[in-house]
Protein backbone atom coordinates (compact mmCIF):
# COMPACT_ATOMS: atom_id res chain seq x y z
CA UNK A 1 -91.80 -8.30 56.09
CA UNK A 2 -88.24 -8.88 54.29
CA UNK A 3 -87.54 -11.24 57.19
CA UNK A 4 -90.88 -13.20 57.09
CA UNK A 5 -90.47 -13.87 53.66
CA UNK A 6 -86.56 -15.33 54.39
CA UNK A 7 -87.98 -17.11 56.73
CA UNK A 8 -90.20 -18.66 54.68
CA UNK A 9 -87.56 -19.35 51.44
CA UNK A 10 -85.39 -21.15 53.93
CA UNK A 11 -88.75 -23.21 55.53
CA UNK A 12 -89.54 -24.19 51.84
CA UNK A 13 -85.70 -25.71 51.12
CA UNK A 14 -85.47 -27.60 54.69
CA UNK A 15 -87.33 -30.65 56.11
CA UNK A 16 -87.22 -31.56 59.79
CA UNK A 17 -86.35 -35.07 60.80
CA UNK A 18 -88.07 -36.41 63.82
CA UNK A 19 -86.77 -40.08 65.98
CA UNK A 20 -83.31 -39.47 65.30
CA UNK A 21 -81.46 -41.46 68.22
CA UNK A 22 -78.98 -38.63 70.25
CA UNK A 23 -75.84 -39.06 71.25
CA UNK A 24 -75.01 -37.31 74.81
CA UNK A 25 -72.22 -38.95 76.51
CA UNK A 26 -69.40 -37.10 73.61
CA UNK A 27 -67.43 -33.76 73.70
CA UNK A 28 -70.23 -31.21 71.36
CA UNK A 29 -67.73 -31.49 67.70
CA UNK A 30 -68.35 -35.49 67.80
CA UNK A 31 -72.33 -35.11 68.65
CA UNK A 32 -72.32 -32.94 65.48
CA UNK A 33 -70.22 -35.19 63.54
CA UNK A 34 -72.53 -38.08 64.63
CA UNK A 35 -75.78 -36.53 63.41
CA UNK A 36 -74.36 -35.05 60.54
CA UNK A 37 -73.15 -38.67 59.45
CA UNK A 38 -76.57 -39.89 60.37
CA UNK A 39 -78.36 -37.58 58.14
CA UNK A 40 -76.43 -38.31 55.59
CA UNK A 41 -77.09 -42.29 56.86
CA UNK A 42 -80.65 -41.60 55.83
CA UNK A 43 -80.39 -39.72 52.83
CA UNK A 44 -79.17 -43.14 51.33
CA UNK A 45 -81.86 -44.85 52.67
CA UNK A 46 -83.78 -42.74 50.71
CA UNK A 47 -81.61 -42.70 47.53
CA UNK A 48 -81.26 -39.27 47.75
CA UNK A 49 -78.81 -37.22 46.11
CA UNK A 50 -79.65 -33.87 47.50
CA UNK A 51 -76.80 -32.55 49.55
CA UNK A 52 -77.49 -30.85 52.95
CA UNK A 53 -75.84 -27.11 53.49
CA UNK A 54 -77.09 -26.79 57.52
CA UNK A 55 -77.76 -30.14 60.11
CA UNK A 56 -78.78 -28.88 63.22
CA UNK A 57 -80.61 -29.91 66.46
CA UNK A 58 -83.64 -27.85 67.32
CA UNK A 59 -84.43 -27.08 70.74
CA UNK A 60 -82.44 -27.79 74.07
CA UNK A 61 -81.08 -30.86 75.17
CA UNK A 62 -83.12 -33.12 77.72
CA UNK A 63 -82.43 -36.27 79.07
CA UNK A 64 -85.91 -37.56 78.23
CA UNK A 65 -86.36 -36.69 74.74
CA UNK A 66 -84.91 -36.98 71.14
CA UNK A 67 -84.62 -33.36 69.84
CA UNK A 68 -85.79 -32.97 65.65
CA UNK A 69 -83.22 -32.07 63.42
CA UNK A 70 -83.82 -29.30 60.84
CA UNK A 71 -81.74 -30.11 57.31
CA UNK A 72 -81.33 -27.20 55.18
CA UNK A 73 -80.81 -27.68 51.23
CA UNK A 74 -79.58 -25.43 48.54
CA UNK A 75 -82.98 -25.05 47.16
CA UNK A 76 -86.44 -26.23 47.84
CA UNK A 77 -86.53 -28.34 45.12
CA UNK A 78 -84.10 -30.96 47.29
CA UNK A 79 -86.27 -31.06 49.90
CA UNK A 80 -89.16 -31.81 48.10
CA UNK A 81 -87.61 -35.08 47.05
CA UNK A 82 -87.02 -36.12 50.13
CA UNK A 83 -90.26 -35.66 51.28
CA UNK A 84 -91.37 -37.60 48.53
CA UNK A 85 -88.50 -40.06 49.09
CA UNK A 86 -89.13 -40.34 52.94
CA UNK A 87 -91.58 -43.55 52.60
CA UNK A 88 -88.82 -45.61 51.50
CA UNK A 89 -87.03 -45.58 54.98
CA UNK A 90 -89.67 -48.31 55.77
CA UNK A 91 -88.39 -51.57 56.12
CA UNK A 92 -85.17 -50.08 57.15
CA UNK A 93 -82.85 -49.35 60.22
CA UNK A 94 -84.07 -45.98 60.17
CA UNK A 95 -88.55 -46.70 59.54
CA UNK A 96 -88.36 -44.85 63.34
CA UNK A 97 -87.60 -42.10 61.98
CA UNK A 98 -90.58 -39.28 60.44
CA UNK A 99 -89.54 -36.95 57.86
CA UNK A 100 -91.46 -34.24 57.34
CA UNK A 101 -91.76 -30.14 56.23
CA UNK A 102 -90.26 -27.58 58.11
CA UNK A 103 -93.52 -25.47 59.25
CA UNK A 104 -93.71 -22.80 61.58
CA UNK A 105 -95.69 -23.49 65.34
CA UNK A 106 -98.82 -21.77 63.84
CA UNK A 107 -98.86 -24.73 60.91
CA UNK A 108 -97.89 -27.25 63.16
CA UNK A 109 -100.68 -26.50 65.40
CA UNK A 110 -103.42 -26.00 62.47
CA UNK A 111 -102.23 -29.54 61.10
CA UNK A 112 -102.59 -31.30 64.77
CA UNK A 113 -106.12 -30.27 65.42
CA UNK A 114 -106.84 -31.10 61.40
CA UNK A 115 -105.74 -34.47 62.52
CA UNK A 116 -107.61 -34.00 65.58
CA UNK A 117 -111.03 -33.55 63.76
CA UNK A 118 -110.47 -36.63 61.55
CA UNK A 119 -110.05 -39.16 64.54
């Protein structure tokens, strides 16, 4: 129970970015410097001033697809406004890329076949 709640305090102060172009071909400090810069890239798109304490891939690395990053901030608070922020990366090098909360598989799934029923 003590975990699930954790759990759920760091969900509520992270956001998942989705489209994020990968880097492969570089030793695994450079990959992370890469997509830590890129975050960072995109939280000025955004004009956001919320600073990220974890960038991380999620998942294992395949040839065929972009993996999500998960960004965790100091409190949820920051990751509300970039939520609320993520619209303005229209029009920009980055309007690829989806912002959007970090939710566990059960949430996901319950928000796909919500979508599901409204097509």
């Amino acid at each position: 129970a003590v975990q699930q709640v954790e759990e759920k305090e760091i969900r509520e102060r992270s956001v998942v970015l989705v489209g994020v172009n990968e880097v492969t071909d570089v030793a695994p400090r450079e990959r992370n410097n890469f997509h830590c810069g890129t975050v960072l890239d995109i939280l000025d798109a955004i004009n956001s001033d919320s600073a990220p304490h974890q960038i991380f891939r999620m998942g294992s690395q395949q040839e065929c697809r972009k993996r999500p990053i998960k960004v965790i901030f100091g409190n949820s608070h920051d990751a509300k406004q970039v939520l609320r922020n993520a619209r303005s990366l229209k029009g920009t090098r980055f309007q690829h890329v989806f912002i959007r909360p970090s939710l566990t598989a059960e949430e996901r799934k319950k928000q796909w076949e919500e979508r599901q029923k409204r097509r």
